[in-house]
C-alpha atoms as a PDB file:
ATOM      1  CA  UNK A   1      23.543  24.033  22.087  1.00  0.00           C
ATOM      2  CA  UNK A   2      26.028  26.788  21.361  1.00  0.00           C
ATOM      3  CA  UNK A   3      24.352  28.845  24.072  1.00  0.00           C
ATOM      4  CA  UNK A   4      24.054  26.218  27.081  1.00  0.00           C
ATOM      5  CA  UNK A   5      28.308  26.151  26.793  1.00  0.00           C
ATOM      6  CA  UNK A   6      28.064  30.290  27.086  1.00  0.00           C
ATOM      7  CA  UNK A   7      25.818  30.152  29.991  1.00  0.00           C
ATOM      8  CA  UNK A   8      28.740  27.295  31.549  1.00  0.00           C
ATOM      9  CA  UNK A   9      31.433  29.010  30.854  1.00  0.00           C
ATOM     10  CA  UNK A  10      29.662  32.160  32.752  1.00  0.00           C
ATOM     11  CA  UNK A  11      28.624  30.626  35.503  1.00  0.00           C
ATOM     12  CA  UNK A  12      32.138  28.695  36.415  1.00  0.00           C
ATOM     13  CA  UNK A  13      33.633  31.536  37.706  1.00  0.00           C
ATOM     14  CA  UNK A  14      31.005  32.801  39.771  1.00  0.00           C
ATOM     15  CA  UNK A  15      30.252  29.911  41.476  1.00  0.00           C
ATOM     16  CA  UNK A  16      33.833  29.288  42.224  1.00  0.00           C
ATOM     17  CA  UNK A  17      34.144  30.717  45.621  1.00  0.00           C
ATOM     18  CA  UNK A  18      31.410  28.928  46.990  1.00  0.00           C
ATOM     19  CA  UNK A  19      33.193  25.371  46.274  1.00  0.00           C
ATOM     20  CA  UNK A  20      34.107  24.563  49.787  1.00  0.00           C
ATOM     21  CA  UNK A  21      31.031  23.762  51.049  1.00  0.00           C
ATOM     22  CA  UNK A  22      27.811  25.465  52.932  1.00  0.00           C
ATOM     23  CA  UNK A  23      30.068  27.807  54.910  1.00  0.00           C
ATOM     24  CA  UNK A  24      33.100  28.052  52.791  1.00  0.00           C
ATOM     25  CA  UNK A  25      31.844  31.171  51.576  1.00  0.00           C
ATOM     26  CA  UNK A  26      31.146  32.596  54.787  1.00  0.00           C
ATOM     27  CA  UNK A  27      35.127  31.738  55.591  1.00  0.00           C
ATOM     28  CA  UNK A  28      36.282  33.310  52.845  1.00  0.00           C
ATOM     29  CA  UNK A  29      34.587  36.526  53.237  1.00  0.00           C
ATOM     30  CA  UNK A  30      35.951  37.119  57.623  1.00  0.00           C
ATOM     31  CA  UNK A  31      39.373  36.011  55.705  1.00  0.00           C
ATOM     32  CA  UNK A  32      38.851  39.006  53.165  1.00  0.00           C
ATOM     33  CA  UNK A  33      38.141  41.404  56.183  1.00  0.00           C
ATOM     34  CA  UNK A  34      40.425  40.594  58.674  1.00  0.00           C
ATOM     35  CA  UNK A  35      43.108  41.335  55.792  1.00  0.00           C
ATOM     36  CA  UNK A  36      41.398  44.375  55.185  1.00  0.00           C
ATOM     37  CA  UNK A  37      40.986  45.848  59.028  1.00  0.00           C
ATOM     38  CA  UNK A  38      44.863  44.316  59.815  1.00  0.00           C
ATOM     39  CA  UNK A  39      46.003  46.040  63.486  1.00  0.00           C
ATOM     40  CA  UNK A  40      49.407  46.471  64.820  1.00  0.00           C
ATOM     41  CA  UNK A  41      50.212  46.923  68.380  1.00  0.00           C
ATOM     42  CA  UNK A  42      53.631  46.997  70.507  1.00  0.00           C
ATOM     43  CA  UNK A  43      53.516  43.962  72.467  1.00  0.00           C
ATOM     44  CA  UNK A  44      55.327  44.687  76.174  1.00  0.00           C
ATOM     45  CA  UNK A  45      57.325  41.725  77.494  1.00  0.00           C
ATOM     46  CA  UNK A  46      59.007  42.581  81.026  1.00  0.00           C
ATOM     47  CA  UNK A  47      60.356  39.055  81.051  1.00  0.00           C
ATOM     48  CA  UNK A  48      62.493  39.235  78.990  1.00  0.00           C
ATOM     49  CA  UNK A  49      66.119  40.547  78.964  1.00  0.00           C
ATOM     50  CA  UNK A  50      66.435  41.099  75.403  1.00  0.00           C
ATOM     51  CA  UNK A  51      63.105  43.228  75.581  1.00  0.00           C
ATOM     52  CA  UNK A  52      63.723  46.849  73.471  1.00  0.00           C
ATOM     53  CA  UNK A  53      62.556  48.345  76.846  1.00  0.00           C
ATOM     54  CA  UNK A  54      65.869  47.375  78.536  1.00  0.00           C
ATOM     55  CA  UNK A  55      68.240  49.458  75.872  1.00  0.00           C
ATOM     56  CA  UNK A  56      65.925  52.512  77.099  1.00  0.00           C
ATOM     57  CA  UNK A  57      66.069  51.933  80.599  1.00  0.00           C
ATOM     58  CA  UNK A  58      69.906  52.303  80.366  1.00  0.00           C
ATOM     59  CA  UNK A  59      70.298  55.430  78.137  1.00  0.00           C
ATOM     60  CA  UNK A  60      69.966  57.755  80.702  1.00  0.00           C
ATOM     61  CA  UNK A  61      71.403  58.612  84.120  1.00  0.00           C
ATOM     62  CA  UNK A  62      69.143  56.536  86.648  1.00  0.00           C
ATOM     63  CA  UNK A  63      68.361  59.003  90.029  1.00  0.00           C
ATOM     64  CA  UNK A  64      64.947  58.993  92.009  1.00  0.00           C
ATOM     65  CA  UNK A  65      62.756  60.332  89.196  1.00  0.00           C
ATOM     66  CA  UNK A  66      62.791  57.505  86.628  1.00  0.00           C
ATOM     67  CA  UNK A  67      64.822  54.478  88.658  1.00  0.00           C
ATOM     68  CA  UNK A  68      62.451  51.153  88.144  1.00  0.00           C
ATOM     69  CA  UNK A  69      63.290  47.629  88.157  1.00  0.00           C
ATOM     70  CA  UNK A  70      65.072  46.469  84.907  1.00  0.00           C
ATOM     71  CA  UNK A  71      62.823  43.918  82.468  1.00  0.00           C
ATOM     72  CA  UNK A  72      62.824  40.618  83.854  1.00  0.00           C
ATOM     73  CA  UNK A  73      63.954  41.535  87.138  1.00  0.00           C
ATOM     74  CA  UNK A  74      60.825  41.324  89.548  1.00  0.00           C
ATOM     75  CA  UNK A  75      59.324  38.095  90.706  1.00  0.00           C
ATOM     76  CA  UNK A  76      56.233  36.507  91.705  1.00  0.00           C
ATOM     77  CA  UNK A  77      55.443  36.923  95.766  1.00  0.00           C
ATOM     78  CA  UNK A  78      55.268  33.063  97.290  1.00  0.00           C
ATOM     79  CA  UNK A  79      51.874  32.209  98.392  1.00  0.00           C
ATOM     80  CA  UNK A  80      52.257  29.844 101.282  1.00  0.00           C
ATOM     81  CA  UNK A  81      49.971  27.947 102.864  1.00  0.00           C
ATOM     82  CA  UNK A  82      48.635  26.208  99.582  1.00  0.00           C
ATOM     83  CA  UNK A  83      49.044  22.770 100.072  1.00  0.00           C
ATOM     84  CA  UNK A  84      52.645  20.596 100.070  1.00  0.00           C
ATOM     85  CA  UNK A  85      52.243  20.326  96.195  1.00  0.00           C
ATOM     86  CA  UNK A  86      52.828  24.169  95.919  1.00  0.00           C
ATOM     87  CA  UNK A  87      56.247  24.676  97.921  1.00  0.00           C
ATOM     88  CA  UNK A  88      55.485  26.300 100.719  1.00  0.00           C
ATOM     89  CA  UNK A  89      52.645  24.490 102.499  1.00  0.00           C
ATOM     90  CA  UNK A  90      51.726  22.792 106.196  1.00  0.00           C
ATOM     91  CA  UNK A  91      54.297  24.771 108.175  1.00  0.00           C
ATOM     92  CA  UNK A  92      54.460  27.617 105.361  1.00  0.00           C
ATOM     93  CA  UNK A  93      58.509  27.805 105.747  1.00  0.00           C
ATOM     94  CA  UNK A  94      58.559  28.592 109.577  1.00  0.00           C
ATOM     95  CA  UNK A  95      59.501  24.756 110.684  1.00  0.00           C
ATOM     96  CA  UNK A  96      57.585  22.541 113.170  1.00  0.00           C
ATOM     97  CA  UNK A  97      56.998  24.223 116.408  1.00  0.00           C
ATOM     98  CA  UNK A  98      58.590  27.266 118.125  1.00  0.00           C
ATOM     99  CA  UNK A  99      58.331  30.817 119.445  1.00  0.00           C
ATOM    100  CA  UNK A 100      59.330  31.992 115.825  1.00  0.00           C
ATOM    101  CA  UNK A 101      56.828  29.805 114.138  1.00  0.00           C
ATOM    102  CA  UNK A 102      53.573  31.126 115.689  1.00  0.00           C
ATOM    103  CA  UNK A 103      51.436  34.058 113.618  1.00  0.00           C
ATOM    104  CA  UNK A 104      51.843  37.671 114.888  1.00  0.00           C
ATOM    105  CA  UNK A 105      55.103  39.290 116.192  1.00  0.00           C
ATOM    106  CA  UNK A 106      56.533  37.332 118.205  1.00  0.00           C
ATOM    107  CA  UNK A 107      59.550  39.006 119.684  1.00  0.00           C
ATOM    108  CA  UNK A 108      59.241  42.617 120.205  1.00  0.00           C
ATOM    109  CA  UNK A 109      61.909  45.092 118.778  1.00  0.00           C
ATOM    110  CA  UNK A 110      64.827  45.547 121.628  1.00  0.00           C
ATOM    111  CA  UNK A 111      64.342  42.028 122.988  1.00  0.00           C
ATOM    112  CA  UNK A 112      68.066  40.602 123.431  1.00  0.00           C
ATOM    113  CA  UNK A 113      66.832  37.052 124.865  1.00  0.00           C
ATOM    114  CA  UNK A 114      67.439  38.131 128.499  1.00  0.00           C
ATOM    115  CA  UNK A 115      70.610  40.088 128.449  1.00  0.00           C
ATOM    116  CA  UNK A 116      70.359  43.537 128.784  1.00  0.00           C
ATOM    117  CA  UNK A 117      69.116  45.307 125.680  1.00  0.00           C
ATOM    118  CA  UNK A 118      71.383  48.090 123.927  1.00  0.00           C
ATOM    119  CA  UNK A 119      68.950  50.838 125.059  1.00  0.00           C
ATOM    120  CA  UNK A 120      69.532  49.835 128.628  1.00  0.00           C
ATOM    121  CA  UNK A 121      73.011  49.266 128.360  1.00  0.00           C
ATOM    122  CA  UNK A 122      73.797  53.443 127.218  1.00  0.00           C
ATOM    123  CA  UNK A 123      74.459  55.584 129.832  1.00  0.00           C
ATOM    124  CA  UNK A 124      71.391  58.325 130.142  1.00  0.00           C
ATOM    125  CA  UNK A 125      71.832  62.212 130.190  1.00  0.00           C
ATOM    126  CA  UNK A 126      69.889  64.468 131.499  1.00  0.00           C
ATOM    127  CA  UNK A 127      67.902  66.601 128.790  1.00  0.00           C
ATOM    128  CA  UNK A 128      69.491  64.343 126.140  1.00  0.00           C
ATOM    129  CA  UNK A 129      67.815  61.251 125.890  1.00  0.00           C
ATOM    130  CA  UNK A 130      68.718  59.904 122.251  1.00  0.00           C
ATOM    131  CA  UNK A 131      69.991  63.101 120.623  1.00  0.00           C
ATOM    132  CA  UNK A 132      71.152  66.680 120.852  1.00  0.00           C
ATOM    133  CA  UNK A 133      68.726  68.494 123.124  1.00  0.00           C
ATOM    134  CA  UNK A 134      68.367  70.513 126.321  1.00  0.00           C
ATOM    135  CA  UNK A 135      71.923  71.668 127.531  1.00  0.00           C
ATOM    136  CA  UNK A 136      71.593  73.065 131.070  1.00  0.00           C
ATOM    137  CA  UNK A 137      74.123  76.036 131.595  1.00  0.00           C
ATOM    138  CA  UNK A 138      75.523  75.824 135.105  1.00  0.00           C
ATOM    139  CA  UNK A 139      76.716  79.747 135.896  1.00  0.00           C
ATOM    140  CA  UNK A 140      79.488  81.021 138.514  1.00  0.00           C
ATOM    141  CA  UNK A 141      77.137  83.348 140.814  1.00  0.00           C
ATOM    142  CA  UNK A 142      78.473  87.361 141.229  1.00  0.00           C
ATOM    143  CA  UNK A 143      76.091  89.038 143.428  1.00  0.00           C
ATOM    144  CA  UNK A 144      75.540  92.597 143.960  1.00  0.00           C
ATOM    145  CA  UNK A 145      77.097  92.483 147.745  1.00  0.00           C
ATOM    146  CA  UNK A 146      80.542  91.327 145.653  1.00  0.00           C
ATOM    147  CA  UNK A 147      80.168  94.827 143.562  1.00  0.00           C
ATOM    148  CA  UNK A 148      79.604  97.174 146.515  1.00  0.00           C
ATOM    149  CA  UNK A 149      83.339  95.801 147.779  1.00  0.00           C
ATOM    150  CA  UNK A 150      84.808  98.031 144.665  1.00  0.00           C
ATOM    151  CA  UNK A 151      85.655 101.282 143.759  1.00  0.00           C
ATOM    152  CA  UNK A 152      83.193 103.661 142.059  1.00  0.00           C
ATOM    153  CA  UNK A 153      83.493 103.996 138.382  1.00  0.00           C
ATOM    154  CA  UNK A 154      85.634 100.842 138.038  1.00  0.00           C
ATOM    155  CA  UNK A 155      85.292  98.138 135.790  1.00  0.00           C
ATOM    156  CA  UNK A 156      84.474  94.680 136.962  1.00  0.00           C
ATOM    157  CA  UNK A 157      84.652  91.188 135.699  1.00  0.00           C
ATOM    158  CA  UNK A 158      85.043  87.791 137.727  1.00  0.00           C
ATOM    159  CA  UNK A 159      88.960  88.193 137.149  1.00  0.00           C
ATOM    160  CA  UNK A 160      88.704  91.763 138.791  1.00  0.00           C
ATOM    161  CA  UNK A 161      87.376  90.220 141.947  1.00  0.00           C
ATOM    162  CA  UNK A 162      89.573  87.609 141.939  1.00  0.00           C
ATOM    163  CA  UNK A 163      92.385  89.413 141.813  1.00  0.00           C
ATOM    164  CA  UNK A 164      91.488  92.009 144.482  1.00  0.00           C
ATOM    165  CA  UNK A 165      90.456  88.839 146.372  1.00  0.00           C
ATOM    166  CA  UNK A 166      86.369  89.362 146.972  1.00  0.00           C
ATOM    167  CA  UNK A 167      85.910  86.357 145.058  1.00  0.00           C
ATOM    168  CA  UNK A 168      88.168  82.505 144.597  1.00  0.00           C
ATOM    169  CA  UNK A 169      88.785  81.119 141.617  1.00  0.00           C
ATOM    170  CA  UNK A 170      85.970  78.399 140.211  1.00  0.00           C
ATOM    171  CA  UNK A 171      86.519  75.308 138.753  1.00  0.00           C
ATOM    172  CA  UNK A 172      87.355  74.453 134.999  1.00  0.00           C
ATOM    173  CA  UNK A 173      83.641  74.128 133.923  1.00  0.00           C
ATOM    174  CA  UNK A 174      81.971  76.705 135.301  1.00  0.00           C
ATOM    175  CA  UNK A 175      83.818  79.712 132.878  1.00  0.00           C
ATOM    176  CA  UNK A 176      80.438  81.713 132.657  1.00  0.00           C
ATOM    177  CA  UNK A 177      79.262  83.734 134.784  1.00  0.00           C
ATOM    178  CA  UNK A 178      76.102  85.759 135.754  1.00  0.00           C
ATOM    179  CA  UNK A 179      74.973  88.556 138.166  1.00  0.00           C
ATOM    180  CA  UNK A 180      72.212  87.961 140.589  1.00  0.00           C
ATOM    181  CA  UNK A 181      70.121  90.859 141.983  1.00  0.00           C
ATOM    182  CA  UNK A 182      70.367  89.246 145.648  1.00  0.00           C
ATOM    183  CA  UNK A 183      72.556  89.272 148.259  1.00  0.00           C
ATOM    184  CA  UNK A 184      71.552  93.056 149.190  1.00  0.00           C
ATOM    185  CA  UNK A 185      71.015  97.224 147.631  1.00  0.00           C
ATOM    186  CA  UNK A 186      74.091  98.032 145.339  1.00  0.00           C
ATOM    187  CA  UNK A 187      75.638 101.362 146.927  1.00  0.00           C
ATOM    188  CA  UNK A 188      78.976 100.963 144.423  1.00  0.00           C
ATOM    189  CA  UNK A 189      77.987 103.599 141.461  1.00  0.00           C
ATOM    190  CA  UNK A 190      79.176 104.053 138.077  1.00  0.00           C
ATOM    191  CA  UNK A 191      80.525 100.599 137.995  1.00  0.00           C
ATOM    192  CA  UNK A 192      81.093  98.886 134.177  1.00  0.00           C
ATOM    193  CA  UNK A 193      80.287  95.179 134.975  1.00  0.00           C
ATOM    194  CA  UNK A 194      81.100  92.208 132.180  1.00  0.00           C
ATOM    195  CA  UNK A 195      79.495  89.180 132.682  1.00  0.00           C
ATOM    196  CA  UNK A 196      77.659  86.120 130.211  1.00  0.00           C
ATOM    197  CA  UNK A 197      74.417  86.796 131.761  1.00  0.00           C
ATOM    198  CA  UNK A 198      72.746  89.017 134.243  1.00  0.00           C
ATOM    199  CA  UNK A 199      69.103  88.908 135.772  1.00  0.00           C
ATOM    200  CA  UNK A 200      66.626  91.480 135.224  1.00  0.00           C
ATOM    201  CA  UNK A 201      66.731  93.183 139.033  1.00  0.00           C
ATOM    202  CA  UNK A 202      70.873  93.353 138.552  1.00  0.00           C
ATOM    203  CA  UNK A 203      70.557  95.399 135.317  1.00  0.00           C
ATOM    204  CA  UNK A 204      67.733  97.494 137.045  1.00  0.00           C
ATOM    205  CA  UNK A 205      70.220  98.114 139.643  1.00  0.00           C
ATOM    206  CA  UNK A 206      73.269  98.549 138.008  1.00  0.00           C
ATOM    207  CA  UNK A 207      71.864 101.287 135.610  1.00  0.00           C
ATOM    208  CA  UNK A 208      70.320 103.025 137.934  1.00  0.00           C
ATOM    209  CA  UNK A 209      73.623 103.671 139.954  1.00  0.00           C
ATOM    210  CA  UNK A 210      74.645 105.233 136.439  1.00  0.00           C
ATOM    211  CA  UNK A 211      76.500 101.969 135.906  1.00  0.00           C
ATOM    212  CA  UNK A 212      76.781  99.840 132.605  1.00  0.00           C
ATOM    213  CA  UNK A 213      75.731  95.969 132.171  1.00  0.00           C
ATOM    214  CA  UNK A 214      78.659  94.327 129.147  1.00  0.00           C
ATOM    215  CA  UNK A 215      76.989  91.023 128.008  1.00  0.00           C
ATOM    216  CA  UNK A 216      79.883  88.624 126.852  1.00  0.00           C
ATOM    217  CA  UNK A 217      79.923  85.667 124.523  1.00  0.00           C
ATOM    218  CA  UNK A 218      80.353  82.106 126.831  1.00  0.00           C
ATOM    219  CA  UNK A 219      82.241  80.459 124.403  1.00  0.00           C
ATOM    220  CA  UNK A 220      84.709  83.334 122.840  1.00  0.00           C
ATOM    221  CA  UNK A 221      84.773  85.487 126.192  1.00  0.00           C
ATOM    222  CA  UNK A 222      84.380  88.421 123.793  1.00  0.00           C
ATOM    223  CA  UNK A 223      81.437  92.001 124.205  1.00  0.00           C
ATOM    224  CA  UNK A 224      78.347  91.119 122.434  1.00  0.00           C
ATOM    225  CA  UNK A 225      76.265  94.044 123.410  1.00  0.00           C
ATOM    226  CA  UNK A 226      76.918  96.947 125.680  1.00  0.00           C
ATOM    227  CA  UNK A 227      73.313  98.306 127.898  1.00  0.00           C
END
């Protein structure tokens, strides 16, 4: 008798676990592992404003490296064209009928409705048609039949002419001035002749009368190189 209540009071405990029925046991045991094998992991919410992320994003100066939209900030794209129920169905936000309302582009880029366009409407330069570009340089012409009308060993410019009257004065924009190897053989020798350009025959001709060709600047009038 004495040892049917030992082998109870034994047993009680053991069996104590499995008291919940057929698979209460099996519960118990996941529950014991799952404590066991616990994991912890950061969970990212961008929609939220109160998100740790957002103290971050403002702690340091925002440039083009590491600007991004703040938490919470970017939205869904509408899908149209999913029935009324959805918000944007049938005409998908475009209205009933009309020009504007049909797929593809409708109205090219420029179009004014008639009037004439802003591209039309600016006045057109030559060489510069939307920007700095070609500049054409319009010269005052000095030919060599001008140089053989002065003295030998004498230095010329267009003012020198002018003033001994082989040449007239030009008008205000043509201030440059270059030397053409026409208009006949240079007899004049010796001659020191400043001008903003001069052609390849005139500084043949020039130097080999023992004369000098003085290239000037055309905007500051002043000796960039001496031949």
């Amino acid at each position: 008798m004495y040892a049917k209540a030992l082998l109870l009071a034994l047993a009680l405990p053991l069996a104590a676990p499995f008291r919940m029925g057929a698979f209460g046991g099996q519960r118990l045991a996941v529950a014991n592992m799952a404590s066991e094998n616990t994991m912890t992991m950061k969970v990212f919410d961008w929609k939220r404003r109160e998100n740790p992320e957002s103290a971050e994003w403002h702690s340091e100066p925002v440039d083009v490296t590491n600007i991004k939209p703040a938490p919470g900030a970017t939205k869904r794209r509408k899908r149209v064209g999913r029935g009324i129920a959805a918000g944007q169905g049938a005409s998908c936000g475009k209205g009933m009928r009309g020009q504007k309302s049909r797929s593809g582009e409708s109205i090219r880029r420029g179009f004014e409705g008639g009037q004439t366009p802003l591209y039309r409407r600016l006045p057109k330069f030559r060489g510069k048609p939307l920007g700095p570009g070609h500049t054409r340089e319009i010269f005052s012409i000095i030919k060599l039949s001008d140089l053989n009308k002065m003295a030998d060993g004498s230095e010329v410019d267009h003012a020198k002419l002018v003033d001994d009257k082989v040449l007239t004065k030009v008008n205000k924009g043509r201030k440059i001035f270059k030397v053409l190897g026409n208009g006949g053989e240079l007899t004049a020798s010796g001659l020191t002749v400043k001008a903003h350009a001069f052609t390849k025959t005139a500084k043949a001709a020039i130097e080999a009368k023992g004369g000098k060709c003085v290239l000037l600047s055309k905007t500051t009038q002043e000796v960039l190189q001496e031949a």
